[in-house]
Protein backbone atom coordinates (compact mmCIF):
# COMPACT_ATOMS: atom_id res chain seq x y z
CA UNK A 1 83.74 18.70 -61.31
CA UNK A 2 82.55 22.45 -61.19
CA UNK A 3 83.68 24.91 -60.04
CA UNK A 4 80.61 26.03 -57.82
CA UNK A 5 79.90 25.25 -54.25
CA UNK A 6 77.85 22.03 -55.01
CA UNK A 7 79.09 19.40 -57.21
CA UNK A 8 75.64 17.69 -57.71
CA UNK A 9 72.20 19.25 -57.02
CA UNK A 10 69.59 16.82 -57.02
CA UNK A 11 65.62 18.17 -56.94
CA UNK A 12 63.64 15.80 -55.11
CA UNK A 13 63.10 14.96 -51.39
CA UNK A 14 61.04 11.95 -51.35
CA UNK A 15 62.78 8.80 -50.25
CA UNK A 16 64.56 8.38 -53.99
CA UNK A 17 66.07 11.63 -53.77
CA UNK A 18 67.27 11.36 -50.60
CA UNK A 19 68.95 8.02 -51.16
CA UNK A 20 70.44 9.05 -53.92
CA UNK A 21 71.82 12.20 -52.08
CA UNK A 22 73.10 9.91 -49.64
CA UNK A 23 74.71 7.83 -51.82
CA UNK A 24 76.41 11.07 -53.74
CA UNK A 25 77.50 12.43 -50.36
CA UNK A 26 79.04 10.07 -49.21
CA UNK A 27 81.22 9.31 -52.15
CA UNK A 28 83.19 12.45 -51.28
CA UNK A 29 80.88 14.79 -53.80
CA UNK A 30 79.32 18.45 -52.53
CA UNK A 31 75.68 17.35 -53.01
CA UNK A 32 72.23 19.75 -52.34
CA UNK A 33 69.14 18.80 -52.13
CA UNK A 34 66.26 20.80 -53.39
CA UNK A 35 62.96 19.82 -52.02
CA UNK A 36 59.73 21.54 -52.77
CA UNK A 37 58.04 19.59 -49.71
CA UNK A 38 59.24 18.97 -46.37
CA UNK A 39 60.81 15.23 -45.99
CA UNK A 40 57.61 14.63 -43.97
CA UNK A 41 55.12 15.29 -46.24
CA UNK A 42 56.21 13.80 -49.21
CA UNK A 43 54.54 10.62 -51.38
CA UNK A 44 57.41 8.49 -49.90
CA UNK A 45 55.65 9.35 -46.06
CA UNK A 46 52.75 7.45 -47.22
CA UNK A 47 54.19 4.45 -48.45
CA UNK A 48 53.41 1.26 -46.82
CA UNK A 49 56.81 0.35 -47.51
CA UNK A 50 57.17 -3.51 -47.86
CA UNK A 51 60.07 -4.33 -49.42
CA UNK A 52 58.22 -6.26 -52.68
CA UNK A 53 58.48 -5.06 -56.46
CA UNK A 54 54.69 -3.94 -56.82
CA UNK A 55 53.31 -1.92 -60.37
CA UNK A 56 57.24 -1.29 -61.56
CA UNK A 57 59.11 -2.28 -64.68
CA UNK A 58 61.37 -2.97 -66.21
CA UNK A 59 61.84 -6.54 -64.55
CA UNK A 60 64.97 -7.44 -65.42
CA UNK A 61 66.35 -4.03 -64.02
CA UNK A 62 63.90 -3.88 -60.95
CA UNK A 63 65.82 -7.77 -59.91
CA UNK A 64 69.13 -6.25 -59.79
CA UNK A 65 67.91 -2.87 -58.14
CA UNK A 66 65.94 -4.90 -55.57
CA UNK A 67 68.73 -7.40 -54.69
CA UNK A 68 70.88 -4.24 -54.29
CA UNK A 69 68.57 -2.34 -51.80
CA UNK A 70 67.70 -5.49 -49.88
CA UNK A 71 71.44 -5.52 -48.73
CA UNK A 72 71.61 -1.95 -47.66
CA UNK A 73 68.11 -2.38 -45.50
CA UNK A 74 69.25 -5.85 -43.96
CA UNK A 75 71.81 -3.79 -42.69
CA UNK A 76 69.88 -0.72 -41.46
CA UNK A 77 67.82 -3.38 -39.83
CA UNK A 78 70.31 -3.92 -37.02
CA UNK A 79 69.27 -0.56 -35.74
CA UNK A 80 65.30 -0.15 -36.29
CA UNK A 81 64.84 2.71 -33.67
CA UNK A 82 67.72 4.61 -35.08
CA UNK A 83 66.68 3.78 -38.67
CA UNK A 84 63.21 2.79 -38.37
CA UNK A 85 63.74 -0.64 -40.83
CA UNK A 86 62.18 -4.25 -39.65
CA UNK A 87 62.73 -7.79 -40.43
CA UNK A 88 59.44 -8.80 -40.13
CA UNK A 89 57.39 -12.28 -41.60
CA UNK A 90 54.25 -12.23 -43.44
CA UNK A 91 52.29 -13.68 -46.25
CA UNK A 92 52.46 -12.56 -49.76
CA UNK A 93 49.19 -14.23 -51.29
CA UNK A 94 48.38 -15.55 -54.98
CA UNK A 95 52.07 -15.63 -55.42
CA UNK A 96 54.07 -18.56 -56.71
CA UNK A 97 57.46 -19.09 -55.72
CA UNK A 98 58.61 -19.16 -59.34
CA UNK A 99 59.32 -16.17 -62.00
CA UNK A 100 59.91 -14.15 -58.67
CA UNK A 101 63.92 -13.25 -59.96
CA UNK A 102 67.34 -13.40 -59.09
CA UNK A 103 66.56 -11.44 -56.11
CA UNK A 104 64.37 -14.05 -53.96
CA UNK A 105 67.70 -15.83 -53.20
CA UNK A 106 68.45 -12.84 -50.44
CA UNK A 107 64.84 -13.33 -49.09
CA UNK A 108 65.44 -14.68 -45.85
CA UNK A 109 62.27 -17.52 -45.04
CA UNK A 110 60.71 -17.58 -48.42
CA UNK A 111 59.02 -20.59 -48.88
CA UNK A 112 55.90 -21.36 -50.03
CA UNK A 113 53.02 -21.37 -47.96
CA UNK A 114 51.71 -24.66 -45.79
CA UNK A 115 48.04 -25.31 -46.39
CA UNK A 116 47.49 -24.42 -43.02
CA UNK A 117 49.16 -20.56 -43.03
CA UNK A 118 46.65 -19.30 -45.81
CA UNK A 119 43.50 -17.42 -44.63
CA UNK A 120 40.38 -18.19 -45.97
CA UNK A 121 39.89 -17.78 -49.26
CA UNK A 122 43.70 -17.37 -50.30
CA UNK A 123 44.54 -20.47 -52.66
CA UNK A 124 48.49 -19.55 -52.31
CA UNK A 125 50.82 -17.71 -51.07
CA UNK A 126 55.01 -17.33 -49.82
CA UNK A 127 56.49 -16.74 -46.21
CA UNK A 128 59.05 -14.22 -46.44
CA UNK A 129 60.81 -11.94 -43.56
CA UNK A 130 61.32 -8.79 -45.80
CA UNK A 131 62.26 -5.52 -44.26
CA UNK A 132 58.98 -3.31 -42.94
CA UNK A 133 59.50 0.25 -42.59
CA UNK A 134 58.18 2.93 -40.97
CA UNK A 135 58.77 5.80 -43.13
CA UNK A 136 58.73 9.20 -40.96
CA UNK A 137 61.47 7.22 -39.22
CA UNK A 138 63.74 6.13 -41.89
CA UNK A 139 62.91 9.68 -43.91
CA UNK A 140 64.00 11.47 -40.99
CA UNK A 141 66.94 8.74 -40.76
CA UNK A 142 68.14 9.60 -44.55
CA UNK A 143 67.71 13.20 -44.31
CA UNK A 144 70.12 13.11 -40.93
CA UNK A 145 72.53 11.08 -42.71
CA UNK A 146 73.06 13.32 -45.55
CA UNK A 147 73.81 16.37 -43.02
CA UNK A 148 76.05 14.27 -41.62
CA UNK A 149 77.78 13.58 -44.82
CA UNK A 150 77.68 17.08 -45.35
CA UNK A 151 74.69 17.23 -47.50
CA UNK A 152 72.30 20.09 -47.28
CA UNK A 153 68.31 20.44 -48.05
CA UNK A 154 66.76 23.40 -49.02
CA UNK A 155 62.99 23.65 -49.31
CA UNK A 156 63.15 24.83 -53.25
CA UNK A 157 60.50 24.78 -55.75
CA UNK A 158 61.90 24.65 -59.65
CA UNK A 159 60.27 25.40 -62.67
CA UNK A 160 63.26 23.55 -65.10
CA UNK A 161 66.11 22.29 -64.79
CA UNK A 162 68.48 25.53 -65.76
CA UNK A 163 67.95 26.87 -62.23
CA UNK A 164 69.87 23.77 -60.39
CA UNK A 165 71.80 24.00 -63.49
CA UNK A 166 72.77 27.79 -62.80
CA UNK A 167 74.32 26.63 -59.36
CA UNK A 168 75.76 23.15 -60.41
CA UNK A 169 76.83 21.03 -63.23
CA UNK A 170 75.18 18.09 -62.53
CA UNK A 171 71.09 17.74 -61.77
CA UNK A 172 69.58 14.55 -60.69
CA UNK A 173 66.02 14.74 -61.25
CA UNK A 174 64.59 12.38 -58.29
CA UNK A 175 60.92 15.19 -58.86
CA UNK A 176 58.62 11.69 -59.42
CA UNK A 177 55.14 13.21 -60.80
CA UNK A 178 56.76 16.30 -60.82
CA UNK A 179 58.71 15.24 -63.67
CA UNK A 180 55.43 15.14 -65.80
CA UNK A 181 56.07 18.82 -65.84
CA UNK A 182 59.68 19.92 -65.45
CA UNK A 183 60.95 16.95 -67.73
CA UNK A 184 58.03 17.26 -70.02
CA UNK A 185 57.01 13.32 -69.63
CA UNK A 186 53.63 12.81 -70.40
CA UNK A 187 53.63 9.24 -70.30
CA UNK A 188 53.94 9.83 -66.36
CA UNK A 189 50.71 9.37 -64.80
CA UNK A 190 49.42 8.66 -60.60
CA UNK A 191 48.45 5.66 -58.74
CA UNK A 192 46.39 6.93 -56.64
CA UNK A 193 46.56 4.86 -52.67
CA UNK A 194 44.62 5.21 -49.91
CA UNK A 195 45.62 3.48 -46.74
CA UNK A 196 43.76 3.95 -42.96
CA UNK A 197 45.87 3.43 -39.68
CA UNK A 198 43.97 1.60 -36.47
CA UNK A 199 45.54 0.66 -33.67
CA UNK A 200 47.47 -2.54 -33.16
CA UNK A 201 45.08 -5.29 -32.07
CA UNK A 202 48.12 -8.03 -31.70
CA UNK A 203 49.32 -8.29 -34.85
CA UNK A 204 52.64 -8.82 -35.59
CA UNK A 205 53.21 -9.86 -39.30
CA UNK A 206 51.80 -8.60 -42.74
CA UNK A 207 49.89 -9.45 -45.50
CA UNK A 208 49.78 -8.66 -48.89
CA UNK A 209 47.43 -9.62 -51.78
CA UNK A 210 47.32 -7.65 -54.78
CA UNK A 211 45.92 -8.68 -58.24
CA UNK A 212 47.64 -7.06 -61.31
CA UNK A 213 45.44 -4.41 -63.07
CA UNK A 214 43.15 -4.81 -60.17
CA UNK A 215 42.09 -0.86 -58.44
CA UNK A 216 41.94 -2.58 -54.94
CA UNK A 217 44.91 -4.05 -53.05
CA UNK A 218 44.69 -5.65 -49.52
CA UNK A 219 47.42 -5.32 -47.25
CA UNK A 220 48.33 -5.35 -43.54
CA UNK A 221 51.08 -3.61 -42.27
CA UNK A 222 52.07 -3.71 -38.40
CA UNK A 223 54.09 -0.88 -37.74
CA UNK A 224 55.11 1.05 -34.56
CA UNK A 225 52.36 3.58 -34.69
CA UNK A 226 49.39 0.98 -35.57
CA UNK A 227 48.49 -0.95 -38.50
CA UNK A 228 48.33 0.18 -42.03
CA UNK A 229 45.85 -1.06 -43.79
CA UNK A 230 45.77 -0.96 -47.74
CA UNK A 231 44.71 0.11 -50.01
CA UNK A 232 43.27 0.93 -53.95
CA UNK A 233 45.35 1.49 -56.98
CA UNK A 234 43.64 4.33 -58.63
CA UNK A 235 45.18 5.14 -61.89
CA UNK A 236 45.04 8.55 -63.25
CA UNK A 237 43.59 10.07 -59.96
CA UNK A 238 44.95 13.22 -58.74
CA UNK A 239 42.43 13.09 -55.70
CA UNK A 240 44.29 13.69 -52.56
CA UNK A 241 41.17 13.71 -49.82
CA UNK A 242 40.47 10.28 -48.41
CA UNK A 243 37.19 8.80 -49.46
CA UNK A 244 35.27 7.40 -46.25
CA UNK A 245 33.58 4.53 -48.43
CA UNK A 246 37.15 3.51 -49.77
CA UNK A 247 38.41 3.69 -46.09
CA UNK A 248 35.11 1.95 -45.04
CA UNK A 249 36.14 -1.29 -48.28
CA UNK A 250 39.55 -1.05 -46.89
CA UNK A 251 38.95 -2.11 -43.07
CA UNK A 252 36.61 -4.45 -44.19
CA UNK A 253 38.93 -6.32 -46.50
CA UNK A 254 41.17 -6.63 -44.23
CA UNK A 255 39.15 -7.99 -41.29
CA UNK A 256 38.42 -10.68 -43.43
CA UNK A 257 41.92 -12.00 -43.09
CA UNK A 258 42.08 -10.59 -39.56
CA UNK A 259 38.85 -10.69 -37.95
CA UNK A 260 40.34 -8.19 -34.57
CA UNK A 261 40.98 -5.47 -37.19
CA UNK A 262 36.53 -5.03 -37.55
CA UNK A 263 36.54 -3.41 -34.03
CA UNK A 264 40.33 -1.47 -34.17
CA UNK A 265 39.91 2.46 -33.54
CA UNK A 266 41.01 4.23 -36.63
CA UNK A 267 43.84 6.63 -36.54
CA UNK A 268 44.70 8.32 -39.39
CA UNK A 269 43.50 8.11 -43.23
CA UNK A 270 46.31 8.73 -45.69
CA UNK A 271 45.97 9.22 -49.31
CA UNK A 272 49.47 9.02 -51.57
CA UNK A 273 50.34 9.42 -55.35
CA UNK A 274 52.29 6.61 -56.75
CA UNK A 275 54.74 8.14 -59.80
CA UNK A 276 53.93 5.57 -62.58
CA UNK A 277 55.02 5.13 -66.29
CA UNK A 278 55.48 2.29 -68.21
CA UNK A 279 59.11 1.77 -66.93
CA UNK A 280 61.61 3.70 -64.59
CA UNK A 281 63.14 6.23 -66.24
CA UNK A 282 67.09 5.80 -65.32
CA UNK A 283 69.33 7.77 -67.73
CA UNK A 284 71.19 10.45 -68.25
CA UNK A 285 69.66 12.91 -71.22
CA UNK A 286 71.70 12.94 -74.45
CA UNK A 287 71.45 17.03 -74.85
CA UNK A 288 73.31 18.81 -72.10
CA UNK A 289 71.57 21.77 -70.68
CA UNK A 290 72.30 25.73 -71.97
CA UNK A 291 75.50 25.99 -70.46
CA UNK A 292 77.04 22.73 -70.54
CA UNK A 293 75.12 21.48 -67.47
CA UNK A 294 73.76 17.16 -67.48
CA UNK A 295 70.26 15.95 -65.91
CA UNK A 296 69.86 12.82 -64.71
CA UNK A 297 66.61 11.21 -64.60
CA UNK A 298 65.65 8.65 -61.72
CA UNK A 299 61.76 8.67 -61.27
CA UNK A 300 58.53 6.51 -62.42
CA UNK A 301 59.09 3.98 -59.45
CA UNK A 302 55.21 3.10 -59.41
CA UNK A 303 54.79 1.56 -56.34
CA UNK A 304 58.58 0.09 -55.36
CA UNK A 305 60.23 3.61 -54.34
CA UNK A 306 61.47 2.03 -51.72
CA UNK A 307 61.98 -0.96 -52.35
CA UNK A 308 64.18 -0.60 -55.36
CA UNK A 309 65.83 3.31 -53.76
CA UNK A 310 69.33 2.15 -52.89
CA UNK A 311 69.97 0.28 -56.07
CA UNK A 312 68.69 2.98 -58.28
CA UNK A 313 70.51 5.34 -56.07
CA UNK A 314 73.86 3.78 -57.20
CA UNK A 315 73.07 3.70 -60.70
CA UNK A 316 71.76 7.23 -61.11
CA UNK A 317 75.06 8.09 -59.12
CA UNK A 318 77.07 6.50 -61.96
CA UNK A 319 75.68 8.06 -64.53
CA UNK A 320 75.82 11.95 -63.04
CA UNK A 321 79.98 11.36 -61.84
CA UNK A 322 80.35 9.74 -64.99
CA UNK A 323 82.99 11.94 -67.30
């Protein structure tokens, strides 16, 4: 590729990036990261990170990305301390086994839901054992994994493209919102999600139900550090302070499916924005930079970062080693 010290710069340290610098590393390419965060304190830290397609399209794409990513984390599973990735059951309510895709056939469990498994006031719902992660772990996981494939991260802010470009003929842009500025997208917009942590009463599976269009979710995550409890779909809402009325509608939504939750000393409130747009944008662009240098674009996840990372990972890597 080039002759500079990097083969592939990509600008972006939320979990996309980072998977996507794995995947580049470990090919055999010189790969930097640029982040303008810390790992840590990224959108991707918030993330209640089910593995379920949630507010992403294309669907045909997101089946093939998600049946990709599922067999990387069923993997990573085998070592959850190390990687911080779960098998775990739950319920995913108002969902009908068909139209899911291609990709429930790696689902291990999924069934549909006995009368007698649905809380009150859920009409439906599938049993699934999907990997559950716990994000500072597995963010801390990727970023260690890229050193080792001797990756680096630099805490780097970018105004465009030509400064990555200046250092390295290939850019993967993995900026999510940021790309509403650097890659002028304006059809990029947040999802604003708020989420509270309380501590574990017993609970040892999740729950999901989330009406399309709808501004509140409720979910149930049991994770190492307490439960996550979700959430609201805000769209348009740059807001990053937690709202103690939302966090207030949150608990109680919950407790309704799991009455322990009402009394569970609260933790932590988190507030995350999801990169939305009315598909992902996964392509390489058609005018090469001043210079000669590419960008490729791998952002607008909505709300399935995670769960679609590794198999967008792979494609975006195509497309910046491709001649």
């Amino acid at each position: 590729m080039s002759g500079t010290s990097t083969d592939v710069i990509v600008v972006g340290g939320g979990v996309i990036g980072l998977t996507t610098a794995v995947v580049l590393a470990e090919s055999g390419h010189r790969v930097g990261l640029w982040t303008r965060d810390p790992v840590a304190r990224t959108t991707s830290a918030v993330a209640g990170a089910l593995v379920w397609p949630y507010r992403i399209e294309p669907a045909r794409e997101v089946g093939a990305w998600l049946a990709e990513s599922l067999r990387h984390y069923v993997r990573l599973a085998r070592t959850p301390d190390r990687t911080g990735v779960r098998i775990v059951p739950g319920l995913m309510a108002d969902t009908p086994l068909t139209g899911l895709g291609s990709w429930a056939s790696r689902v291990p469990e999924l069934r549909e839901a006995r009368a007698d498994e649905l809380p009150d006031g859920v009409a439906q719902g599938l049993r699934a054992a999907v990997p559950l992660i716990d994000m500072p772990v597995y963010l801390r996981y990727l970023k260690a994994r890229l050193r080792a494939a001797g990756g680096t991260v630099e805490r780097r802010s970018v105004t465009g493209f030509a400064e990555p470009a200046a250092e390295s003929s290939v850019v993967v842009d993995c900026t999510g919102l940021g790309a509403r500025e650097l890659a002028g997208d304006a059809s990029l917009y947040p999802v604003r999600g708020q989420v509270v942590i309380v501590e574990n009463p017993g609970i040892d599976e999740w729950f999901v139900a989330a009406v399309p269009g709808s501004s509140e979710t409720t979910y149930l995550m049991p994770q190492p550090y307490g439960v996550l409890l979700g959430g609201t779909a805000s769209d348009h809402s740059w807001d990053l302070s937690p709202d103690p009325a939302e966090a207030a509608a949150i608990v109680a939504r919950c407790a309704r499916i799991r009455p322990e939750l009402a009394g569970a000393r609260v933790l932590e409130h988190r507030v995350g924005l999801r990169p939305a747009r009315p598909r992902v944008r996964l392509e390489a662009e058609a005018v090469p930079l001043p210079g000669g240098g590419r960008v490729v674009h791998n952002y607008g996840h909505g709300g399935a970062g995670v769960t679609v990372a590794w198999g967008c990972a792979e494609a975006a890597a195509r497309l910046a080693l491709a001649s």
